[in-house]
Protein backbone atom coordinates (compact mmCIF):
# COMPACT_ATOMS: atom_id res chain seq x y z
CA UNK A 1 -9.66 21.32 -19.52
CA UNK A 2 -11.41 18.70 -17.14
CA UNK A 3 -9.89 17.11 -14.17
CA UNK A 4 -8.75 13.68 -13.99
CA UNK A 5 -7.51 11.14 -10.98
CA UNK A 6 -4.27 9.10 -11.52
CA UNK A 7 -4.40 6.30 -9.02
CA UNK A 8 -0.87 7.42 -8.25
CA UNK A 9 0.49 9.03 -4.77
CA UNK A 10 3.95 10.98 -4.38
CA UNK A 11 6.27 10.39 -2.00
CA UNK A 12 8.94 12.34 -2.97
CA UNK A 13 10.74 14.05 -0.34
CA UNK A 14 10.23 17.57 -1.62
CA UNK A 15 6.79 18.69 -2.27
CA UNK A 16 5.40 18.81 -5.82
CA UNK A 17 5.27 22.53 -7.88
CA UNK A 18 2.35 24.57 -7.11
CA UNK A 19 2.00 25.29 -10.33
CA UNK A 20 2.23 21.96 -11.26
CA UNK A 21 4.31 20.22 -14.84
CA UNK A 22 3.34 20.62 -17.79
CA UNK A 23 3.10 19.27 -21.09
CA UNK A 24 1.77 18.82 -23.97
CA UNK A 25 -2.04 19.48 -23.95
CA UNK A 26 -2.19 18.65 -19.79
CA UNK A 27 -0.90 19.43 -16.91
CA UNK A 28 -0.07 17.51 -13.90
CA UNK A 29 -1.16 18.57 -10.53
CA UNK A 30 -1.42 17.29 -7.11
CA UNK A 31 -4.04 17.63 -4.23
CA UNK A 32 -2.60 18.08 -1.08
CA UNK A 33 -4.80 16.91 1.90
CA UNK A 34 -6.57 19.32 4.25
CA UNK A 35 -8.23 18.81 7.67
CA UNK A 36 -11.05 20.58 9.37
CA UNK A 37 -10.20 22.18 12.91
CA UNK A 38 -10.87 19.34 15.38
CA UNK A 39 -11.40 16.75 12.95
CA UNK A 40 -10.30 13.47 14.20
CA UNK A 41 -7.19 12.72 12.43
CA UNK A 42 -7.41 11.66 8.81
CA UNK A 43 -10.17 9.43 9.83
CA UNK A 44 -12.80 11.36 7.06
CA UNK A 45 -10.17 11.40 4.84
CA UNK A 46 -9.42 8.09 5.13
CA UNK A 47 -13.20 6.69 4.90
CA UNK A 48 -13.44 9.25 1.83
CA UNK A 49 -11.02 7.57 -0.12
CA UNK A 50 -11.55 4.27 0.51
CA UNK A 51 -14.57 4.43 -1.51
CA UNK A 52 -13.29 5.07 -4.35
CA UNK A 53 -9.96 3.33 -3.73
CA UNK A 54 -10.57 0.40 -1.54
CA UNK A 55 -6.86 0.05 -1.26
CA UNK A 56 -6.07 3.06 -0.28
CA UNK A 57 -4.11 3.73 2.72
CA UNK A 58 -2.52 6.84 4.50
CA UNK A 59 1.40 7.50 3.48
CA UNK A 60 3.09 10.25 5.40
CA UNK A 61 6.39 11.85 4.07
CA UNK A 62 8.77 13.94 5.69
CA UNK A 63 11.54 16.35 5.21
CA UNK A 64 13.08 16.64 8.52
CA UNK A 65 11.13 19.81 8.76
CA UNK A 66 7.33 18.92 7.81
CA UNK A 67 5.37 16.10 7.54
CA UNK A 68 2.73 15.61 5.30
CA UNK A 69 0.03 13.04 3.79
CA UNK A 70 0.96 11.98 0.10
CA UNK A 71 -0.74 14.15 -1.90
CA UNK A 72 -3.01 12.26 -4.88
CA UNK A 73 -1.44 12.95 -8.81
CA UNK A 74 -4.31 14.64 -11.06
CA UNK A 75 -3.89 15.78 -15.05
CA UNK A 76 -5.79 18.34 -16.38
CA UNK A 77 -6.38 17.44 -20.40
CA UNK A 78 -9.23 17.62 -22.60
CA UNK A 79 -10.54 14.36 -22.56
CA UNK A 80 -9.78 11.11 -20.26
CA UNK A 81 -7.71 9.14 -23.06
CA UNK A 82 -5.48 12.32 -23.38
CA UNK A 83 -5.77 11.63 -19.46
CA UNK A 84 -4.80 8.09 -19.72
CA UNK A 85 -1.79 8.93 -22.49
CA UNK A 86 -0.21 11.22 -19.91
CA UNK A 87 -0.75 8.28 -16.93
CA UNK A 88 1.19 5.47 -20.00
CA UNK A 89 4.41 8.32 -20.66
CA UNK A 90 4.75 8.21 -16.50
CA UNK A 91 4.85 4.76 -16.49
CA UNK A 92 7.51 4.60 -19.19
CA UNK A 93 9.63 7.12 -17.03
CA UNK A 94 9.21 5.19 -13.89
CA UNK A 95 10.86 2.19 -15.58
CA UNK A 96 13.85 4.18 -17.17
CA UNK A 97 14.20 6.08 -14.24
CA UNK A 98 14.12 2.47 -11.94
CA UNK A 99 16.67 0.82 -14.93
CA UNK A 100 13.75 -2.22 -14.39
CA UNK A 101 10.37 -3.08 -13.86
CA UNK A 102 9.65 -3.08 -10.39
CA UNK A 103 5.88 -1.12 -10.64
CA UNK A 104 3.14 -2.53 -12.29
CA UNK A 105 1.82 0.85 -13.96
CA UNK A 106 0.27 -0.38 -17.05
CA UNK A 107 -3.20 -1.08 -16.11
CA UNK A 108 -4.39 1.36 -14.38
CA UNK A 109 -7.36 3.07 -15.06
CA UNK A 110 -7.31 7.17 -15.03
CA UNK A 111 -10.78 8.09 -13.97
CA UNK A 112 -12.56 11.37 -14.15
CA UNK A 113 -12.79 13.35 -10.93
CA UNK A 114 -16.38 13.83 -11.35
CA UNK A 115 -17.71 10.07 -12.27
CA UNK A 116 -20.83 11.17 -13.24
CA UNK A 117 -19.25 12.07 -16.33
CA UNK A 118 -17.30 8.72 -17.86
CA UNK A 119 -16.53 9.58 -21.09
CA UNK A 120 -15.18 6.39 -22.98
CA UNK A 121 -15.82 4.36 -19.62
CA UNK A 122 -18.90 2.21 -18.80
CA UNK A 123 -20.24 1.54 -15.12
CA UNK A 124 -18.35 -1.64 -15.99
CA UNK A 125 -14.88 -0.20 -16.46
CA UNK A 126 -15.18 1.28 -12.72
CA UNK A 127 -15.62 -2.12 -11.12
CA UNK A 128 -11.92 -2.70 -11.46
CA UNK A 129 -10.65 1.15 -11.86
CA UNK A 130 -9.45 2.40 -8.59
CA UNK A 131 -8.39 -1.30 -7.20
CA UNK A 132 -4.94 -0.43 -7.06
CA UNK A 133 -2.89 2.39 -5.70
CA UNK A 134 0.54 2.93 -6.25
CA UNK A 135 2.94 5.35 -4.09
CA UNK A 136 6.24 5.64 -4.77
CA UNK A 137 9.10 8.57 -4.91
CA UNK A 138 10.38 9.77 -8.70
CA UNK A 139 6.67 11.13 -9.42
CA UNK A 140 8.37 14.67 -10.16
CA UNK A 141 11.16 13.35 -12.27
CA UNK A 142 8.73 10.76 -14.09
CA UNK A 143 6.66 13.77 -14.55
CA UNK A 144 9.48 15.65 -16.48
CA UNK A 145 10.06 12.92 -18.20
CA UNK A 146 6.70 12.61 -19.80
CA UNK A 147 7.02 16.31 -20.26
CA UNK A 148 9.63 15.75 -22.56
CA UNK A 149 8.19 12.94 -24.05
CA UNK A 150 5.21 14.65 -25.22
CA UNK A 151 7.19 17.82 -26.64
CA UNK A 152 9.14 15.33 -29.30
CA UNK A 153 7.92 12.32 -31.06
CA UNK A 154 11.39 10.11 -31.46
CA UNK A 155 11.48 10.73 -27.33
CA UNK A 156 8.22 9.37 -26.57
CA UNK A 157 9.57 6.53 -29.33
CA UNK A 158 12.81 6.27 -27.63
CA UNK A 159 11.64 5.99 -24.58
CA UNK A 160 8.50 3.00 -24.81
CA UNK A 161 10.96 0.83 -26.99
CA UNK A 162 12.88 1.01 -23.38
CA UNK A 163 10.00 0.12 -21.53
CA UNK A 164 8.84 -2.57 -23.78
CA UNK A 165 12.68 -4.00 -23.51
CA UNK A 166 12.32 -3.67 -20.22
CA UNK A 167 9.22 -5.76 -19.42
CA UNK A 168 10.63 -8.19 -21.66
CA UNK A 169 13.43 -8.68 -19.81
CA UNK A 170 15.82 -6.71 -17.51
CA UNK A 171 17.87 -7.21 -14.07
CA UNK A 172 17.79 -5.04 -11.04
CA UNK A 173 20.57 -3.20 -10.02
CA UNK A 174 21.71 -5.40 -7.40
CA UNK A 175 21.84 -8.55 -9.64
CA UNK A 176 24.56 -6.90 -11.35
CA UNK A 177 26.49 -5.41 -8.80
CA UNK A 178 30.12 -7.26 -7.74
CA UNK A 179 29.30 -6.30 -4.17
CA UNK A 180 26.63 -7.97 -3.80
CA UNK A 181 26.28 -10.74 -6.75
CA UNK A 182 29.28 -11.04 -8.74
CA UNK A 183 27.59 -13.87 -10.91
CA UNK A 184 24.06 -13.38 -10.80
CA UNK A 185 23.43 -14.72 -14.34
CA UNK A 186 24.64 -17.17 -16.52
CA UNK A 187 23.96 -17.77 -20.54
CA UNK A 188 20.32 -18.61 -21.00
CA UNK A 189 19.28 -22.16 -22.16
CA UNK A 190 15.57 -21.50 -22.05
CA UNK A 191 14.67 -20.81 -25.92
CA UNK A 192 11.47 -18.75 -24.51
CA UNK A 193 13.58 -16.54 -22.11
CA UNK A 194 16.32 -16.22 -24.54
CA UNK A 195 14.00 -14.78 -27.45
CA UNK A 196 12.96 -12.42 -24.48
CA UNK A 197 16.42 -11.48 -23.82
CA UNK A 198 17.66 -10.93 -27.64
CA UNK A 199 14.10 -8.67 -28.46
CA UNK A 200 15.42 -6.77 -25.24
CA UNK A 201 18.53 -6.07 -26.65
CA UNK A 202 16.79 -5.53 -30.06
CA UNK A 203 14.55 -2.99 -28.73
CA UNK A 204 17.47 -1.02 -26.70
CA UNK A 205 19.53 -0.82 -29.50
CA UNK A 206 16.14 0.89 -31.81
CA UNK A 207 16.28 3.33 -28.71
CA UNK A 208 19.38 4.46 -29.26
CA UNK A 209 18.38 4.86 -33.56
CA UNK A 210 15.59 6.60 -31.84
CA UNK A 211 18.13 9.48 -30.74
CA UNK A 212 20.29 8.96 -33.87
CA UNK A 213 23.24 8.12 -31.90
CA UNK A 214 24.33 4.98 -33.80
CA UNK A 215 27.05 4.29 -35.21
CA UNK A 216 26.97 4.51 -38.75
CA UNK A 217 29.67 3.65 -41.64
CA UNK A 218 30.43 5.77 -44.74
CA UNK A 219 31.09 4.08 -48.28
CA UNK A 220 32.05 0.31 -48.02
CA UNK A 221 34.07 0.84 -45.10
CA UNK A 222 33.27 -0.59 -41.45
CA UNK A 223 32.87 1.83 -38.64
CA UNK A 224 35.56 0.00 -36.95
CA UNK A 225 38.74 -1.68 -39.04
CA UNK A 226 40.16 -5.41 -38.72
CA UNK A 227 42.61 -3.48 -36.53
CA UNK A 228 40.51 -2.23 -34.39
CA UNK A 229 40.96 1.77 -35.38
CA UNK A 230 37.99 3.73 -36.31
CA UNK A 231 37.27 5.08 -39.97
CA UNK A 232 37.88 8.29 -39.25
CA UNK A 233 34.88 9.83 -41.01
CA UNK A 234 32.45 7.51 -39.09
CA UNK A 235 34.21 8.58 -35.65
CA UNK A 236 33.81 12.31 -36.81
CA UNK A 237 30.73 11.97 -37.38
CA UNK A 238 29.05 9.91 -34.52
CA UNK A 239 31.38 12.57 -32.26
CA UNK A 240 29.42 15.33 -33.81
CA UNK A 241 25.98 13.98 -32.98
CA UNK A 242 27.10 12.74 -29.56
CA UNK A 243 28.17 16.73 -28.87
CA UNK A 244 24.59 17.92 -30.50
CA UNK A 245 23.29 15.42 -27.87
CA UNK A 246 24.93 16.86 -25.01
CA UNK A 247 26.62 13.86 -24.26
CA UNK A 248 29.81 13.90 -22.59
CA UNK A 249 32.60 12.24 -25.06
CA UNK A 250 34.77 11.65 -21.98
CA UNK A 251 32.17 9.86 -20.10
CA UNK A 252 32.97 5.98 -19.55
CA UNK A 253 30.28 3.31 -19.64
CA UNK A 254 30.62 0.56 -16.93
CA UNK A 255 30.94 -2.75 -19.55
CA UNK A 256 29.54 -6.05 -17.38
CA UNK A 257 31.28 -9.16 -17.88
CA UNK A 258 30.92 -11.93 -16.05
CA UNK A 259 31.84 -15.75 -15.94
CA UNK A 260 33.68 -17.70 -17.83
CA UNK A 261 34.16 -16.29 -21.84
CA UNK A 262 31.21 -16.45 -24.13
CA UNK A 263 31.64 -16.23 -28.19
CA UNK A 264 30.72 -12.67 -27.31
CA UNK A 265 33.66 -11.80 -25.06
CA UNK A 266 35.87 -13.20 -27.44
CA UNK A 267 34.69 -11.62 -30.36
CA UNK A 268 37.04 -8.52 -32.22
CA UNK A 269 33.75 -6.63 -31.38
CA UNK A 270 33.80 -6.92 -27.55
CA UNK A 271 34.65 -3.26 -26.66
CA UNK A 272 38.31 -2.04 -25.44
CA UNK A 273 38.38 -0.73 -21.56
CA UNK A 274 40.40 -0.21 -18.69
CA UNK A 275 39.70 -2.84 -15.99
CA UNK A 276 37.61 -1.94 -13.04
CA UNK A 277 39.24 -2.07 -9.11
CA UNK A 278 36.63 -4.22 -8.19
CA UNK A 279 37.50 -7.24 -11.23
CA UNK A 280 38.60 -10.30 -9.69
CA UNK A 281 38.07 -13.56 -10.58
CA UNK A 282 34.58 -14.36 -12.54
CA UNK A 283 34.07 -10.48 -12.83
CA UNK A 284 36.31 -8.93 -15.27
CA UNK A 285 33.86 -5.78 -15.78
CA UNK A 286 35.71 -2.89 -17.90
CA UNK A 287 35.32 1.17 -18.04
CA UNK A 288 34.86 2.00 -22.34
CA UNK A 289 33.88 4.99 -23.85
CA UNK A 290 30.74 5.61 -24.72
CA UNK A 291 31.69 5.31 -29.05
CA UNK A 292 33.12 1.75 -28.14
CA UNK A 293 29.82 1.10 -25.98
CA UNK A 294 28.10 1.78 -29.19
CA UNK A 295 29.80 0.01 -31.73
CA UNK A 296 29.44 -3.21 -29.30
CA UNK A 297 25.72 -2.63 -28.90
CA UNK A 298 25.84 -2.39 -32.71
CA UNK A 299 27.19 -5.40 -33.43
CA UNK A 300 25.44 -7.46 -30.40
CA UNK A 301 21.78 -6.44 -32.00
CA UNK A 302 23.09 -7.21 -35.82
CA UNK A 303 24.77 -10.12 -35.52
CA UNK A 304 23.39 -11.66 -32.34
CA UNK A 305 19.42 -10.47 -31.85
CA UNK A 306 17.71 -9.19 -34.51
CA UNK A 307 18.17 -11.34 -37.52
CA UNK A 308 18.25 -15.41 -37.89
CA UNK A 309 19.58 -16.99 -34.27
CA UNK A 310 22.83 -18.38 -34.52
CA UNK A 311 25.45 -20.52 -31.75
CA UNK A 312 26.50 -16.83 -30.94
CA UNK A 313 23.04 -15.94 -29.93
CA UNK A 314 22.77 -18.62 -27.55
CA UNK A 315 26.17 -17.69 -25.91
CA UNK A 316 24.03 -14.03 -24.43
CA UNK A 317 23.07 -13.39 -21.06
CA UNK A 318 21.10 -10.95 -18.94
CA UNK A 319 24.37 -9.09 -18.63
CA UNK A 320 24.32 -8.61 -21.98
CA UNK A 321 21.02 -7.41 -22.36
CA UNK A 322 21.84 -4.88 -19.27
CA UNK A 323 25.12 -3.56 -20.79
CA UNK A 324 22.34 -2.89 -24.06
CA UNK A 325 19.79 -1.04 -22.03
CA UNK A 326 21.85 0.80 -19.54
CA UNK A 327 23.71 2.69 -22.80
CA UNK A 328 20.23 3.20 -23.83
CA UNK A 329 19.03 4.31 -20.66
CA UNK A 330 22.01 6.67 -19.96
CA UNK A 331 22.11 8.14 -23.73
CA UNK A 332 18.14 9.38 -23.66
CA UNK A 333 18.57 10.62 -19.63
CA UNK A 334 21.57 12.41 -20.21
CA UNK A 335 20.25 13.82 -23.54
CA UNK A 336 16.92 15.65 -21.53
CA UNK A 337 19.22 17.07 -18.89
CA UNK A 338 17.59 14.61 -16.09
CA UNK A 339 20.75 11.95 -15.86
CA UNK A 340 22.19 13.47 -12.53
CA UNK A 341 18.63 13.04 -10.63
CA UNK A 342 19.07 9.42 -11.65
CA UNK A 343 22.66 8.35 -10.80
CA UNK A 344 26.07 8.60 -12.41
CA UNK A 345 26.17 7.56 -15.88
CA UNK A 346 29.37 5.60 -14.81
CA UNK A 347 27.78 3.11 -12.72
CA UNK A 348 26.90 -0.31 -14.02
């Protein structure tokens, strides 16, 4: 195994495994800092680094207890584009884990601790490598999440649809919360932004066939009938691999729906709930089950996203595509076990 740099910095508030997380093939590490007796404050340390990251300043993180410099992110694999696979799964959990893309973790450049050795690099390629440096909290979790990602293949799949629907388009927590916005977003006129926003959805909803958690109808029968019961047989069965999933049946999904009614809120297919404390006037958010949650994703991607555009696919908006991803997003956490270091599954 050979050692390779991630131009990444952790700033969690509890320090990072000694013996570091493994997966696959590598194993991620971190290098603490260390100072000489009577060596001016980080000042070396400082001068070191900023040669080979000219961005690089000095974070400091602390417990209450200690306080320490952010240690630097390292991956032992066998070659640096094993290296740079491990860097693109962290990136991936960083924007499941965020529920958006706030961190611009794509391009960057894993380089090889000793540069003398580039591997599949050229003299050119380190001109821009090490420009940027990224610090942030979640490195642990993001960590176990590429962990997991490189133990199963439909994870890893699972999880860079996500990401891709993500980038494409996505809103930040606060844009959809009644406290703070209770319209952020209205439906899209744009034709560019909405082909953005129905791929999104699109891509969510192949997450969730990722994890084989879809509904899915037996014989000629609907999952759902024209009165709104479920075929028994497809409830049965989507229960079953819900439970194999670890997913909680009882759980409710936080259902955003805002403004004025859409053809989608007053389609049969809009999901039953129980309305929220905080619904009053343009917010009329509800609490569903996660089955419901699915069936409406279900029908949102078929008959709105994926195939020829219609007047109901110009009647979506970004809440839309969030209600999409954050079923997604919940369903592949809560699957690994790592949900509860992200938030309750409840919240919207």
């Amino acid at each position: 195994m050979r050692v390779y740099d991630l131009p990444l910095w952790v700033e969690d508030f509890e320090k990072f495994p000694k013996e570091g997380i493994q997966g696959r093939g590598w194993r991620l590490r971190v290098r603490e800092i260390t100072l000489a007796p009577g060596e001016t404050p980080f000042a070396s340390h400082l001068t070191s680094m900023r040669e080979r990251y000219p961005r690089y300043s000095v974070h400091y993180i602390s417990n209450q207890k200690n306080k320490w410099i952010a240690p630097q992110v390292f991956v032992e694999a066998k070659t640096r584009l094993a290296a740079q696979r491990v860097c693109d799964l962290i990136s991936a959990g960083f924007v499941i884990i965020d529920g958006c893309k706030l961190f611009e973790y794509d391009d960057e450049t894993v380089l090889p601790h000793d540069i003398t050795m580039l591997e599949d690099l050229s003299e050119f390629d380190l001109l821009s490598a090490g420009r940027n440096t990224i610090y942030r909290d979640n490195v642990q979790l993001a960590a176990l999440f590429a962990s997991k990602m490189s133990l199963r293949k439909h994870i890893r799949y699972a999880a860079l649809k996500q990401k891709l629907s993500f980038s494409l388009a996505g809103a930040h927590s606060v844009h959809v919360d009644p406290f703070y916005n209770q319209k952020f977003f209205g439906v899209e006129s744009d034709p560019s932004l909405l082909v953005s926003m129905a791929t999104a959805i699109t891509l969510a909803y192949s997450s969730i066939e990722e994890l084989q958690l879809e509904p899915r109808p037996f014989g000629n029968k609907p999952v759902k009938l024209e009165d709104g019961s479920w075929d028994p047989k497809a409830r049965a069965n989507l229960d079953d691999r819900l439970n194999r999933a670890k997913i909680d049946l009882s759980t409710k999904i936080i259902w955003n729906i805002r403004g004025s009614p859409t053809r989608i809120h007053k389609s049969r297919r809009a999901p039953p709930g129980t309305r929220q404390p905080w619904a009053q006037g343009v917010v009329r958010d509800k609490a569903v089950s996660v089955q419901d949650a699915l069936v409406a994703a279900s029908w949102i991607r078929s008959r709105c996203t994926t195939h020829r555009y219609s007047k109901i696919t110009e009647s979506i908006s970004m809440y839309d595509v969030h209600n999409v991803q954050f079923l997604a997003r919940a369903l592949l956490m809560k699957s690994l076990g790592l949900w509860p270091a992200a938030g309750p599954m409840e919240t919207g």
